[in-house]
PDB file of N, CA and C in Angstrom:
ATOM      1  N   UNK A   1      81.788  86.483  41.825  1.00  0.00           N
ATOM      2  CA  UNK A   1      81.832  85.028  41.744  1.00  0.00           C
ATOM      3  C   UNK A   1      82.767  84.614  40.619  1.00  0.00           C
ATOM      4  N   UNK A   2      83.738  83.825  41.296  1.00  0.00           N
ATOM      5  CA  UNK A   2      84.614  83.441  39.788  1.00  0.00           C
ATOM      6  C   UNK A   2      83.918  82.145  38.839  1.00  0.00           C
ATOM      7  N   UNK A   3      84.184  82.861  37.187  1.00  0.00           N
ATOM      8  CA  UNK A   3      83.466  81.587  36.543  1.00  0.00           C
ATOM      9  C   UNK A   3      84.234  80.881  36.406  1.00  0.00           C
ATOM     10  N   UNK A   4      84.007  79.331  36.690  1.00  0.00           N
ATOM     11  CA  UNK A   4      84.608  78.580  36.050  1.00  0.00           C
ATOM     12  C   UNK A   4      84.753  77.811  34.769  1.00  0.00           C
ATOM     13  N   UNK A   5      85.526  77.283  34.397  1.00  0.00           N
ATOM     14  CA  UNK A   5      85.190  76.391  33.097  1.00  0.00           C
ATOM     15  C   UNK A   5      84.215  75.218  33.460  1.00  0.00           C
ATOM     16  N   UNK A   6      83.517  75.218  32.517  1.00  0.00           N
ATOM     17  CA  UNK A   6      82.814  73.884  32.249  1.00  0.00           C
ATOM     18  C   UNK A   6      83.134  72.872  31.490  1.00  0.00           C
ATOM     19  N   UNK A   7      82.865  71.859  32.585  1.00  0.00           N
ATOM     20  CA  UNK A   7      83.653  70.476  31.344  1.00  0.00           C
ATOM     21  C   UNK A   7      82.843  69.728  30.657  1.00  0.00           C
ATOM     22  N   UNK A   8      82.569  70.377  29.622  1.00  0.00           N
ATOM     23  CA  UNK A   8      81.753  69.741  29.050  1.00  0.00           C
ATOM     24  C   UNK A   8      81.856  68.254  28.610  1.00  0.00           C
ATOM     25  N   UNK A   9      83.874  68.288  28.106  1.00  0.00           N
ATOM     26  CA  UNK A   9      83.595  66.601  27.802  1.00  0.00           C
ATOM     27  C   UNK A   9      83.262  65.843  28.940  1.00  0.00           C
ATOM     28  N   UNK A  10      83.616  66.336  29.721  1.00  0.00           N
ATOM     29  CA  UNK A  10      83.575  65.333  31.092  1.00  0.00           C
ATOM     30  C   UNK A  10      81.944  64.715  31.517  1.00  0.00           C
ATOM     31  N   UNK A  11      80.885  65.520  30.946  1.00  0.00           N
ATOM     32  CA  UNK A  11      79.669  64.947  30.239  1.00  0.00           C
ATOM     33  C   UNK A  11      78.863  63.944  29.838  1.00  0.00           C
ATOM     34  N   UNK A  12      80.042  64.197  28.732  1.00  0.00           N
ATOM     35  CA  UNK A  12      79.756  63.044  27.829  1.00  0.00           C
ATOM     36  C   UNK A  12      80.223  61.570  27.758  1.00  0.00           C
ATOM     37  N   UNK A  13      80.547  61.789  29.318  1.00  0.00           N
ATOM     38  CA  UNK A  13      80.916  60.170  29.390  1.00  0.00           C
ATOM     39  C   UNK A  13      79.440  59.747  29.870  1.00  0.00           C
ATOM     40  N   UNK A  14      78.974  58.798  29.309  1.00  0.00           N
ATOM     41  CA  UNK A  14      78.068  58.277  30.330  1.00  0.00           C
ATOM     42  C   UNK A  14      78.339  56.815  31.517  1.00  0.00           C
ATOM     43  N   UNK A  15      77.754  57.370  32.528  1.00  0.00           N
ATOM     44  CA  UNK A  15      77.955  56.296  33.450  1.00  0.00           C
ATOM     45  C   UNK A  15      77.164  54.861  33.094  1.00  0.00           C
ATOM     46  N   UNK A  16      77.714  53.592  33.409  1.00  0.00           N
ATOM     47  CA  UNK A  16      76.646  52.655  33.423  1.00  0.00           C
ATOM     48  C   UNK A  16      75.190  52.680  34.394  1.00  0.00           C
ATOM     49  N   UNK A  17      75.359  53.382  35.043  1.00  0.00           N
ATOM     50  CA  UNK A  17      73.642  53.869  35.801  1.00  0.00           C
ATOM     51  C   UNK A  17      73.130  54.429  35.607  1.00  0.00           C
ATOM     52  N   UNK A  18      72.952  55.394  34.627  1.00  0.00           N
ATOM     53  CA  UNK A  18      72.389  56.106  34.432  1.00  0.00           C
ATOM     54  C   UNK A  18      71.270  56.401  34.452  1.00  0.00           C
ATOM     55  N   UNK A  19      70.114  57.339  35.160  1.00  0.00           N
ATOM     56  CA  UNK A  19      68.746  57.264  34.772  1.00  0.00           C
ATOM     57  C   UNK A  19      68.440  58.808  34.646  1.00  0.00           C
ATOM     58  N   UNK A  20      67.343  58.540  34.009  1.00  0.00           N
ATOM     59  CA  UNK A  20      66.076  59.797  33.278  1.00  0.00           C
ATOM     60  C   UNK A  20      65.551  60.136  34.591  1.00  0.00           C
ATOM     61  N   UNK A  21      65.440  61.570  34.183  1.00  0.00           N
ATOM     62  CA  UNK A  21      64.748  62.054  35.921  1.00  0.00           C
ATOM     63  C   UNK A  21      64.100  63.332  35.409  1.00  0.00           C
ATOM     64  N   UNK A  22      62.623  63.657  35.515  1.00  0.00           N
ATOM     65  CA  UNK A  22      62.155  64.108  35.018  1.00  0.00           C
ATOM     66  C   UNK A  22      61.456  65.185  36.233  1.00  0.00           C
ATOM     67  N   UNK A  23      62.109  67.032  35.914  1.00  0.00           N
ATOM     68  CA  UNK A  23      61.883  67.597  37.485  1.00  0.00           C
ATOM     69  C   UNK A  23      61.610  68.863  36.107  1.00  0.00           C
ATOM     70  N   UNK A  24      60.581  69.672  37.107  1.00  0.00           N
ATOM     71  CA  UNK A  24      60.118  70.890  37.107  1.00  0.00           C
ATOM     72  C   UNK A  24      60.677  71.845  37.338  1.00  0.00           C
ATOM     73  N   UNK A  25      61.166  73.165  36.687  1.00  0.00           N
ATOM     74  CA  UNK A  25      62.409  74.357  37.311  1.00  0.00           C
ATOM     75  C   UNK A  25      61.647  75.550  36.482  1.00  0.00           C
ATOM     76  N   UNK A  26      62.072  76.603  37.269  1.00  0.00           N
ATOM     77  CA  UNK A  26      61.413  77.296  36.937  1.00  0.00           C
ATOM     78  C   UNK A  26      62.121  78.118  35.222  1.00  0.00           C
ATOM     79  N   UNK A  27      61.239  78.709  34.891  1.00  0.00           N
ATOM     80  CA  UNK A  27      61.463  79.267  33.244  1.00  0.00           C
ATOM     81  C   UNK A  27      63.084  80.490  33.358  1.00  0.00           C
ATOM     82  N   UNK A  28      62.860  80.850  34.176  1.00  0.00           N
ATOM     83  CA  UNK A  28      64.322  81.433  34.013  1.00  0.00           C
ATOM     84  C   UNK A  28      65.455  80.681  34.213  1.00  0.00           C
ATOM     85  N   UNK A  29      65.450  79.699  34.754  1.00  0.00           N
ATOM     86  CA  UNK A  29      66.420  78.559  34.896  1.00  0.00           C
ATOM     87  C   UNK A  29      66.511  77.997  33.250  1.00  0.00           C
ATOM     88  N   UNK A  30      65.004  77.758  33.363  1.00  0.00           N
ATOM     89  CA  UNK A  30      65.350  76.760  31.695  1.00  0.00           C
ATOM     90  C   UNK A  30      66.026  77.992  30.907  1.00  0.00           C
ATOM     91  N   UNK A  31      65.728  79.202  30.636  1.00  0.00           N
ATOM     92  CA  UNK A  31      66.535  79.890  29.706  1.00  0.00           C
ATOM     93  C   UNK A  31      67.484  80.165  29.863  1.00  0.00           C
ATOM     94  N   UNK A  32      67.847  79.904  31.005  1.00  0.00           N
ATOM     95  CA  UNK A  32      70.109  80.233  31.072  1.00  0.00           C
ATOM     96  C   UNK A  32      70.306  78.961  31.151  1.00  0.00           C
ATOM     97  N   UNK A  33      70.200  77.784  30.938  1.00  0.00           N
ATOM     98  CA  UNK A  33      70.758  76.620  30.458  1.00  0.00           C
ATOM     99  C   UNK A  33      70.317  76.632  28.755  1.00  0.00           C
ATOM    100  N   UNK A  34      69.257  76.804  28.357  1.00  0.00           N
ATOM    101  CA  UNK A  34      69.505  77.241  26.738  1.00  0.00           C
ATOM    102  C   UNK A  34      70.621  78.215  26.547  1.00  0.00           C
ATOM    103  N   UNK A  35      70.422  79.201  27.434  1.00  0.00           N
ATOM    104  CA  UNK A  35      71.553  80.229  26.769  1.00  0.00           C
ATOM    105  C   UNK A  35      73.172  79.597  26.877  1.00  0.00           C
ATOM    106  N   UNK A  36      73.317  78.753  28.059  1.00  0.00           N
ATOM    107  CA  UNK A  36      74.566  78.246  28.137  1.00  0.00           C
ATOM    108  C   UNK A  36      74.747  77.301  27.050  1.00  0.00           C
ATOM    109  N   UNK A  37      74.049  76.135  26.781  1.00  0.00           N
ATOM    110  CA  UNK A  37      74.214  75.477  25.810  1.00  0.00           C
ATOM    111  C   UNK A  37      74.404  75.985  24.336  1.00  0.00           C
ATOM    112  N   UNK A  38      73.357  77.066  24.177  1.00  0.00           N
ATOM    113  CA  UNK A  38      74.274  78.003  22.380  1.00  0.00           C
ATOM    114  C   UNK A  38      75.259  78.120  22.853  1.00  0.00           C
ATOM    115  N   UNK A  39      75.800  79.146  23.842  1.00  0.00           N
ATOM    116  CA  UNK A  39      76.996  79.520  24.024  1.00  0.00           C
ATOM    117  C   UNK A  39      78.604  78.429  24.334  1.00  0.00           C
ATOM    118  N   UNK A  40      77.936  77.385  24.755  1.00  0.00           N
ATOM    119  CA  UNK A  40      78.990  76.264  24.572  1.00  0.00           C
ATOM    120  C   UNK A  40      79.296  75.192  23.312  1.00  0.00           C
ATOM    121  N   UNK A  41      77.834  75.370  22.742  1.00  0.00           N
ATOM    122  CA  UNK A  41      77.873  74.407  21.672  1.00  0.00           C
ATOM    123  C   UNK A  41      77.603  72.981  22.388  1.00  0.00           C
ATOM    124  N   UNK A  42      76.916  73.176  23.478  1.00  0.00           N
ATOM    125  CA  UNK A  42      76.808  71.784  23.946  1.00  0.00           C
ATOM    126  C   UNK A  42      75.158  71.197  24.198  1.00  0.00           C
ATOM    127  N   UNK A  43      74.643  70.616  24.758  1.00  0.00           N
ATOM    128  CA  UNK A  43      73.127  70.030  24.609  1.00  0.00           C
ATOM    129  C   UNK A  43      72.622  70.570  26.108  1.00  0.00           C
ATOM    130  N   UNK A  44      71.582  70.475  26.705  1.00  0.00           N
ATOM    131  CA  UNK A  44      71.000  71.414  27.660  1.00  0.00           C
ATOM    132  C   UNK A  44      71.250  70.143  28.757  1.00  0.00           C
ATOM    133  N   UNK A  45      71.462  68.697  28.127  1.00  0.00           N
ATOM    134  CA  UNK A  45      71.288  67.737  29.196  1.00  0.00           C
ATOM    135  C   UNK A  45      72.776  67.525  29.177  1.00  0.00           C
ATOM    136  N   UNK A  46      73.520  68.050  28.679  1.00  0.00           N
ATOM    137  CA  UNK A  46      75.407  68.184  29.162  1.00  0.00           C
ATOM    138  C   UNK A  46      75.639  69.411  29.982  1.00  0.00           C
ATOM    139  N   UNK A  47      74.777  70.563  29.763  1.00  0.00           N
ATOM    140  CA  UNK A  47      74.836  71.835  30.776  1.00  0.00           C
ATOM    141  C   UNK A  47      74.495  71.368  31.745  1.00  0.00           C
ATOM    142  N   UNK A  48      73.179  70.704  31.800  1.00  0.00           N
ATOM    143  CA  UNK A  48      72.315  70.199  33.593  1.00  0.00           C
ATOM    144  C   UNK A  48      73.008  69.560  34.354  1.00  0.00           C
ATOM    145  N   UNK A  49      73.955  68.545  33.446  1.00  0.00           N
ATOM    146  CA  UNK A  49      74.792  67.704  34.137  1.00  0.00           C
ATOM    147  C   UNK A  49      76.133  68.036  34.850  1.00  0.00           C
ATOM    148  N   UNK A  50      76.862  69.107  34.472  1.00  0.00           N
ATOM    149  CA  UNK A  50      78.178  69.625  34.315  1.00  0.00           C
ATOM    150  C   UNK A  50      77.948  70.722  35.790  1.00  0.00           C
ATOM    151  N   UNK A  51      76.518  71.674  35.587  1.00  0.00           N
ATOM    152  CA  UNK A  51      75.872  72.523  36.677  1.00  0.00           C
ATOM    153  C   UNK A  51      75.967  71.499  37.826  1.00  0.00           C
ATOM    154  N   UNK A  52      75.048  70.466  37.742  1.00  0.00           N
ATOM    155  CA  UNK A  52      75.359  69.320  38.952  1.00  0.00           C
ATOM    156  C   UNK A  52      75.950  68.984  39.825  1.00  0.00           C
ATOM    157  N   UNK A  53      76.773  68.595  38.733  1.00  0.00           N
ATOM    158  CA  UNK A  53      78.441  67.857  39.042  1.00  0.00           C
ATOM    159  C   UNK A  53      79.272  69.079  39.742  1.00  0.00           C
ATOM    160  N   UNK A  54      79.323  70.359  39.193  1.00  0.00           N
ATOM    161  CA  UNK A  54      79.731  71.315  39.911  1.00  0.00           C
ATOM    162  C   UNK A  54      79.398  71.517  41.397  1.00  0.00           C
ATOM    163  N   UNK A  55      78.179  71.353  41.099  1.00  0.00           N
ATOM    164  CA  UNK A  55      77.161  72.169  42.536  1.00  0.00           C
ATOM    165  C   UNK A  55      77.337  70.771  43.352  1.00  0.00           C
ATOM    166  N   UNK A  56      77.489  69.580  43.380  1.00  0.00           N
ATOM    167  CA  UNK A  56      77.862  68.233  44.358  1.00  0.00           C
ATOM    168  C   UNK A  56      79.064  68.644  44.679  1.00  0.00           C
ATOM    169  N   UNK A  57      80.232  69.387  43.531  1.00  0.00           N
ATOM    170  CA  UNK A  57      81.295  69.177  44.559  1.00  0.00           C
ATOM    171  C   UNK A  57      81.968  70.343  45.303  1.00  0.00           C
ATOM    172  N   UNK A  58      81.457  71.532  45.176  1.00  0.00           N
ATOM    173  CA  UNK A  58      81.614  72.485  45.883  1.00  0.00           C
ATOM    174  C   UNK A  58      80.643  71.915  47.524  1.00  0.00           C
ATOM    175  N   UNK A  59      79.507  71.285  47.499  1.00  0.00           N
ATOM    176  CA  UNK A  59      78.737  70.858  48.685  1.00  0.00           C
ATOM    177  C   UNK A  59      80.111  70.100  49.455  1.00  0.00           C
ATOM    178  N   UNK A  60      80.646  69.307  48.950  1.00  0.00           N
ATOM    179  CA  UNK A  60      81.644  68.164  49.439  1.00  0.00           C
ATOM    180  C   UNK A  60      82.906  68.809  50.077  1.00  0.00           C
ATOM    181  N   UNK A  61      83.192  70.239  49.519  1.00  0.00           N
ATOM    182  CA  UNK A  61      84.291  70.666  49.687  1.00  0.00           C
ATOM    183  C   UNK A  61      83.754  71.552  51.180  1.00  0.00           C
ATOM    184  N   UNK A  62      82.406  71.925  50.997  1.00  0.00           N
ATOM    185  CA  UNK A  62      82.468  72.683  52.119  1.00  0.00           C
ATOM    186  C   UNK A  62      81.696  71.825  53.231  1.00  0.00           C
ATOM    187  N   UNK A  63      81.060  70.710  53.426  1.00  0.00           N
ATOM    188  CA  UNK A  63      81.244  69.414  54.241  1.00  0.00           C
ATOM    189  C   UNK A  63      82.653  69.555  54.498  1.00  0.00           C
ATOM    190  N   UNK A  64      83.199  68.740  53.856  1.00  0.00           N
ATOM    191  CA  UNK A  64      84.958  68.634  54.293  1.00  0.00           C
ATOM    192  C   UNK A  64      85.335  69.784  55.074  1.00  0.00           C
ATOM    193  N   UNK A  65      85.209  70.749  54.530  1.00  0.00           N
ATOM    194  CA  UNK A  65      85.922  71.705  55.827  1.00  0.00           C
ATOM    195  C   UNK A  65      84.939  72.235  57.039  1.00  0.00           C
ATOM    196  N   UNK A  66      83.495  71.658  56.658  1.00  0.00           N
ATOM    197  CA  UNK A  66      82.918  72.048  57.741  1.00  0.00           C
ATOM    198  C   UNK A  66      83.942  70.805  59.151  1.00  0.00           C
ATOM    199  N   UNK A  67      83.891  69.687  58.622  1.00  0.00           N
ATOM    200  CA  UNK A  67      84.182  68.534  59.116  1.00  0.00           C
ATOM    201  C   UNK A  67      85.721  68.874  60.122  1.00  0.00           C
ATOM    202  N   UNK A  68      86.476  69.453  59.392  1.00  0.00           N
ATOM    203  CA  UNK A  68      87.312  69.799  59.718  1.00  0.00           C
ATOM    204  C   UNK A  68      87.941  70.781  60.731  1.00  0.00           C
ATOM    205  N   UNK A  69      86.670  71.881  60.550  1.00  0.00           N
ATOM    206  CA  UNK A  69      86.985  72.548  61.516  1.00  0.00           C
ATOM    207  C   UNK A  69      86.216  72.150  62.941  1.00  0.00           C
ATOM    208  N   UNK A  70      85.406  71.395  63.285  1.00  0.00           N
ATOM    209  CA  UNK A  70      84.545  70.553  64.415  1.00  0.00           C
ATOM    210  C   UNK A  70      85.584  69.716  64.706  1.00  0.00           C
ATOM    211  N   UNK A  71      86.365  69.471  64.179  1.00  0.00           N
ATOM    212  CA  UNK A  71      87.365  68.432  65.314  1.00  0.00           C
ATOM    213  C   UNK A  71      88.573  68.992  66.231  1.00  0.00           C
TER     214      UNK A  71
END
């Protein structure tokens, strides 16, 4: 799997909508987002967000070409 960079500033923008969302994951999850955050120097709620944002747009990319190849 290739790693990619994480953007972290890209983060720290906050949107004007923003909301608090408060979800349950399991304990090995929570400890590789601690571990990512030492290792970036960044906060666990800029890792969650950045993981996200990643994982929405790889979904979009492979929609799109699902899309693409059906026509």
């Amino acid at each position: 799997m290739e790693r990619r960079k994480l953007r972290i500033a890209d983060s720290k923008r906050r949107s004007p909508a923003a909301r608090l969302m408060n979800v349950k994951i399991p304990v090995r999850v929570s400890d590789a987002i601690t571990r990512l955050a030492k290792e970036f120097g960044a906060t666990k709620t800029e890792i969650v967000l950045v993981l996200l944002k990643a994982g929405l747009e790889k979904v979009a990319k492979v929609r799109a070409a699902d899309g693409r190849k059906r026509r």
